[in-house]
C-alpha atoms as a PDB file:
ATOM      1  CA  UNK A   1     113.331 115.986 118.263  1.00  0.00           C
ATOM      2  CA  UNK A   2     113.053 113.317 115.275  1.00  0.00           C
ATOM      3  CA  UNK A   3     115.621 110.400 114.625  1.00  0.00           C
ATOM      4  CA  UNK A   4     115.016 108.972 110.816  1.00  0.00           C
ATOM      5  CA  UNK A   5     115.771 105.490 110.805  1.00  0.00           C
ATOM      6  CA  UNK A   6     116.686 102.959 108.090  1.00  0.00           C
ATOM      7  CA  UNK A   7     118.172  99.807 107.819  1.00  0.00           C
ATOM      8  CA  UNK A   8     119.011  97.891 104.444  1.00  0.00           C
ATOM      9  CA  UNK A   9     117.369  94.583 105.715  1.00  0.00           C
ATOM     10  CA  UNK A  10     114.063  96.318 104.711  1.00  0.00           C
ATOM     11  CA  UNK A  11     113.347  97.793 101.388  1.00  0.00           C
ATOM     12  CA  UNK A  12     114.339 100.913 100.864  1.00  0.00           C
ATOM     13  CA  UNK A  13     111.478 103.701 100.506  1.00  0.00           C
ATOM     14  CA  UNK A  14     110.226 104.684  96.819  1.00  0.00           C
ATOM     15  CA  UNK A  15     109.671 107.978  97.257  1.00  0.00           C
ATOM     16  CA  UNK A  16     110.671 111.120  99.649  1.00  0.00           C
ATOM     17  CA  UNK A  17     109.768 109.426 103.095  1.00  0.00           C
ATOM     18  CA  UNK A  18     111.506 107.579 105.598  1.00  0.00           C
ATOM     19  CA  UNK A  19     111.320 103.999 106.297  1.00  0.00           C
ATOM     20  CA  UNK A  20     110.583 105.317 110.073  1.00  0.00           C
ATOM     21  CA  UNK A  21     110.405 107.876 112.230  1.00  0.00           C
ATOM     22  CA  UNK A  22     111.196 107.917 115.288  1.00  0.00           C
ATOM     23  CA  UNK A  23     109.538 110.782 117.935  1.00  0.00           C
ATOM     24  CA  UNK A  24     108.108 111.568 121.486  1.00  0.00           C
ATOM     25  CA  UNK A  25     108.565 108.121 122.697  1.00  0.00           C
ATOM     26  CA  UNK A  26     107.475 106.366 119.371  1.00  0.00           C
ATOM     27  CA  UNK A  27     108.610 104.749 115.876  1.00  0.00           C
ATOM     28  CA  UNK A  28     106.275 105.643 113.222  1.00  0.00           C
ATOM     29  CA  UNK A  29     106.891 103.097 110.413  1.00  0.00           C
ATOM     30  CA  UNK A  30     105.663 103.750 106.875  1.00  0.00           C
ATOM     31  CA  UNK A  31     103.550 101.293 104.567  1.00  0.00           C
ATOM     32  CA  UNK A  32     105.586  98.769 104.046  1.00  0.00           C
ATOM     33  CA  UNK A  33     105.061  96.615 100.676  1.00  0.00           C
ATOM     34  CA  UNK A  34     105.718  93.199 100.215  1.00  0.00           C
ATOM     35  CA  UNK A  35     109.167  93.841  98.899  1.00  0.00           C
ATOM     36  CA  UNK A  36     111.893  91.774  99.267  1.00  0.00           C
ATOM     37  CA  UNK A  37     114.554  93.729 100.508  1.00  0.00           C
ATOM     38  CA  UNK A  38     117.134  91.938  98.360  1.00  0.00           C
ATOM     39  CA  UNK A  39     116.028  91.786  95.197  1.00  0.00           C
ATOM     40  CA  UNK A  40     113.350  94.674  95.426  1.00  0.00           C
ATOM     41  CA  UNK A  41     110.437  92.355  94.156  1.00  0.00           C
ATOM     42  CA  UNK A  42     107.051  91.969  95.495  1.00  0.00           C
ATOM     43  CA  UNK A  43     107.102  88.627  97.039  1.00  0.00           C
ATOM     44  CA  UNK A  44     105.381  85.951  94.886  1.00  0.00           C
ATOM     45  CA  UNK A  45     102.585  83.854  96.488  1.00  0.00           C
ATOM     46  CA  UNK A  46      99.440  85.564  96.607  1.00  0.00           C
ATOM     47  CA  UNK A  47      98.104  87.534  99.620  1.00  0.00           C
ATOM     48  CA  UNK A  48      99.519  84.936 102.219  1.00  0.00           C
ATOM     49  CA  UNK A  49     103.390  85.825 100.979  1.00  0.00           C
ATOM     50  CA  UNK A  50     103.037  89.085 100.465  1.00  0.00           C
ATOM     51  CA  UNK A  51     101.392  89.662 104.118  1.00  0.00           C
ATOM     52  CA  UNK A  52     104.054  87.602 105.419  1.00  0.00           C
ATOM     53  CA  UNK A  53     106.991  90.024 103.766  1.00  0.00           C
ATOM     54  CA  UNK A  54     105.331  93.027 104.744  1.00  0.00           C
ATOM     55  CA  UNK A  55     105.246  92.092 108.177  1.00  0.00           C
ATOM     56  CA  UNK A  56     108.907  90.791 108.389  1.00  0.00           C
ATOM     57  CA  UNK A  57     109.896  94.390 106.751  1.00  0.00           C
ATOM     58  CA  UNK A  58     108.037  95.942 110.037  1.00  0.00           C
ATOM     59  CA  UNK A  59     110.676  93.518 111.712  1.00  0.00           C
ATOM     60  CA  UNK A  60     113.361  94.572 110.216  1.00  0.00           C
ATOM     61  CA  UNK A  61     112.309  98.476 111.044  1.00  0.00           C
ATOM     62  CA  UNK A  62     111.851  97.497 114.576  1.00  0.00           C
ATOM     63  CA  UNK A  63     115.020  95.335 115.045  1.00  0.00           C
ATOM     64  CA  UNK A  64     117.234  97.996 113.716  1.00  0.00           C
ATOM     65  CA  UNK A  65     115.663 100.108 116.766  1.00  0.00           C
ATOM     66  CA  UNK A  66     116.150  96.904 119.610  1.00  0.00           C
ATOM     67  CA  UNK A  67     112.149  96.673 119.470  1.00  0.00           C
ATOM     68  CA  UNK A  68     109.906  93.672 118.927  1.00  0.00           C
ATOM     69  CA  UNK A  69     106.587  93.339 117.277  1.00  0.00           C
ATOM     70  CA  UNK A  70     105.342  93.063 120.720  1.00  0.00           C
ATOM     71  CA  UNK A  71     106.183  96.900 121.242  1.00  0.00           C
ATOM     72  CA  UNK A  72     103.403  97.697 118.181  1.00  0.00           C
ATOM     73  CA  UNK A  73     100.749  99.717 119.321  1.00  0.00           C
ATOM     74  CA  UNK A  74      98.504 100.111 115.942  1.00  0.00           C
ATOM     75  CA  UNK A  75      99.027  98.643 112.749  1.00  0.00           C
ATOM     76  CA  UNK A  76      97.069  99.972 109.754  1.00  0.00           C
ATOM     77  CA  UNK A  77      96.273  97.491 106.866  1.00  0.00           C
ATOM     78  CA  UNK A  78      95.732  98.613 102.886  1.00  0.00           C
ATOM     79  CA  UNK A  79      93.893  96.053 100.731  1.00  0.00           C
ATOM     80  CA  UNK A  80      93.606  95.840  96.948  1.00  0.00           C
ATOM     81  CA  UNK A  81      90.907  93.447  97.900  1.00  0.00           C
ATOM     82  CA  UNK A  82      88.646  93.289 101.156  1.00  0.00           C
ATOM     83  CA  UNK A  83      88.236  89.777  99.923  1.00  0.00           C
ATOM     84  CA  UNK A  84      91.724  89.056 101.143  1.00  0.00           C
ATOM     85  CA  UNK A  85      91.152  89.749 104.564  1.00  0.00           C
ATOM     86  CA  UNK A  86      90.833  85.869 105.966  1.00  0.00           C
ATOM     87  CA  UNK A  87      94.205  85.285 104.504  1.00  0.00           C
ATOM     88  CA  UNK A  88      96.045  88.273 105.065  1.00  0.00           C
ATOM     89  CA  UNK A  89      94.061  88.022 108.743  1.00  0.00           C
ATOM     90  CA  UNK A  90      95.796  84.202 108.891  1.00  0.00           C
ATOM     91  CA  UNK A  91      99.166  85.306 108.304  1.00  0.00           C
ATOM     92  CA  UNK A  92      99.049  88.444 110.570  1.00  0.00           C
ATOM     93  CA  UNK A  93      98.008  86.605 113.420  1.00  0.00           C
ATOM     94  CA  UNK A  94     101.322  84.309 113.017  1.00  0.00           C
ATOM     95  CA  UNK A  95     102.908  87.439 113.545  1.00  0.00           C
ATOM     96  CA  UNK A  96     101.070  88.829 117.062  1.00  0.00           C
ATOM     97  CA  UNK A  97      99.771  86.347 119.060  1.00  0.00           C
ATOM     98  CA  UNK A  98      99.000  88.294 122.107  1.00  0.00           C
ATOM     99  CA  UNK A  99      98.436  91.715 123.399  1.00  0.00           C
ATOM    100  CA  UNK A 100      97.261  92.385 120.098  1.00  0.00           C
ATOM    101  CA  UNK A 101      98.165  96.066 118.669  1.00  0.00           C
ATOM    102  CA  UNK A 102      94.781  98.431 117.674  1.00  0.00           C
ATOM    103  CA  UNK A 103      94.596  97.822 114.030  1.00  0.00           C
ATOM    104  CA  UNK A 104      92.281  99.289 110.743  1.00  0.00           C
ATOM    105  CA  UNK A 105      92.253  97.864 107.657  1.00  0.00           C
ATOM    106  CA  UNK A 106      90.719  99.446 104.751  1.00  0.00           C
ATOM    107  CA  UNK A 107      90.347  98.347 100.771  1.00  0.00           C
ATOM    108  CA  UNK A 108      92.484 101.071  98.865  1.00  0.00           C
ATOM    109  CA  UNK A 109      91.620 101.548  94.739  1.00  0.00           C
ATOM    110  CA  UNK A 110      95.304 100.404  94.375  1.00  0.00           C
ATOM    111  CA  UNK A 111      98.771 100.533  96.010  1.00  0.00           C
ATOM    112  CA  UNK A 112     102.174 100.999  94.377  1.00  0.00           C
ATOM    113  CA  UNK A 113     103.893  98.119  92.233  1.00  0.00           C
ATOM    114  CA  UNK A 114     100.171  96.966  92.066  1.00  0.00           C
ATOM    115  CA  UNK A 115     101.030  95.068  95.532  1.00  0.00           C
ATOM    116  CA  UNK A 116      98.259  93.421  97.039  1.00  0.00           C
ATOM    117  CA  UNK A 117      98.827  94.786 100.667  1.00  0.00           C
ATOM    118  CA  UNK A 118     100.519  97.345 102.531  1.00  0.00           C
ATOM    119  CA  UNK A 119     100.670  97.502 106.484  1.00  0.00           C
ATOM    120  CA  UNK A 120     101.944 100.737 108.630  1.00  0.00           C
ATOM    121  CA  UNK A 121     103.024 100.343 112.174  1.00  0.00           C
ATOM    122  CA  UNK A 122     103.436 102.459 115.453  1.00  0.00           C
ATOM    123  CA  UNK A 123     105.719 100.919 118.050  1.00  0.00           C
ATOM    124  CA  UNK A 124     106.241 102.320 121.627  1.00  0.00           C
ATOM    125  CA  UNK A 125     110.120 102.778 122.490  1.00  0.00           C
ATOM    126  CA  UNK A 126     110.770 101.708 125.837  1.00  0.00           C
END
């Protein structure tokens, strides 16, 4: 069995998927852009802000489930630029500072709204 969750302090999805899933023990939570949830634009600031927004959307997912960033298993990163990947590596390490969650992160050709990262999660549910 499959619970789709949403919450409106994360952006809404763009397209026919769910913010997350939730399955089998698990929260699958899709890319999430840089998007402020409010106004619906990418976050202005360069790599550093837009890492920063992506992550708190994966907060907001969680949250709305009574789970922490600390319950993230794997994270997957998507890059316009490998070049980024100091800063965005800066900002996500604000964000887990222990127990760290498995994590790839790959350069992508582009990503919607020409954002300049995208980040997936999978969180154990307790």
């Amino acid at each position: 069995m499959k619970e789709i969750v949403n919450t409106n302090n994360a952006p809404a999805a763009i397209g026919p998927y769910s913010q997350a899933v939730k399955a089998n023990g698990f929260l699958f939570i899709s890319g999430q852009l840089p998007l402020d949830p409010a106004s619906g634009m990418i976050a202005e600031g360069g790599i550093e802000a837009q890492t920063r927004q992506s992550l708190k959307n994966i907060q907001s997912i969680l949250n709305a489930k009574g789970l922490k960033l600390e319950d993230v298993v794997k994270t997957t990163v998507f890059l316009a630029d490998m070049n980024d990947f100091t800063a965005m590596n800066g900002v996500y390490a604000e964000f887990f500072t222990s127990d760290f969650p498995a994590r790839a992160a790959v350069q992508v050709a582009r990503l919607p709204k020409d954002a300049l990262v995208e980040i997936e999660a999978i969180a154990y549910c307790k």
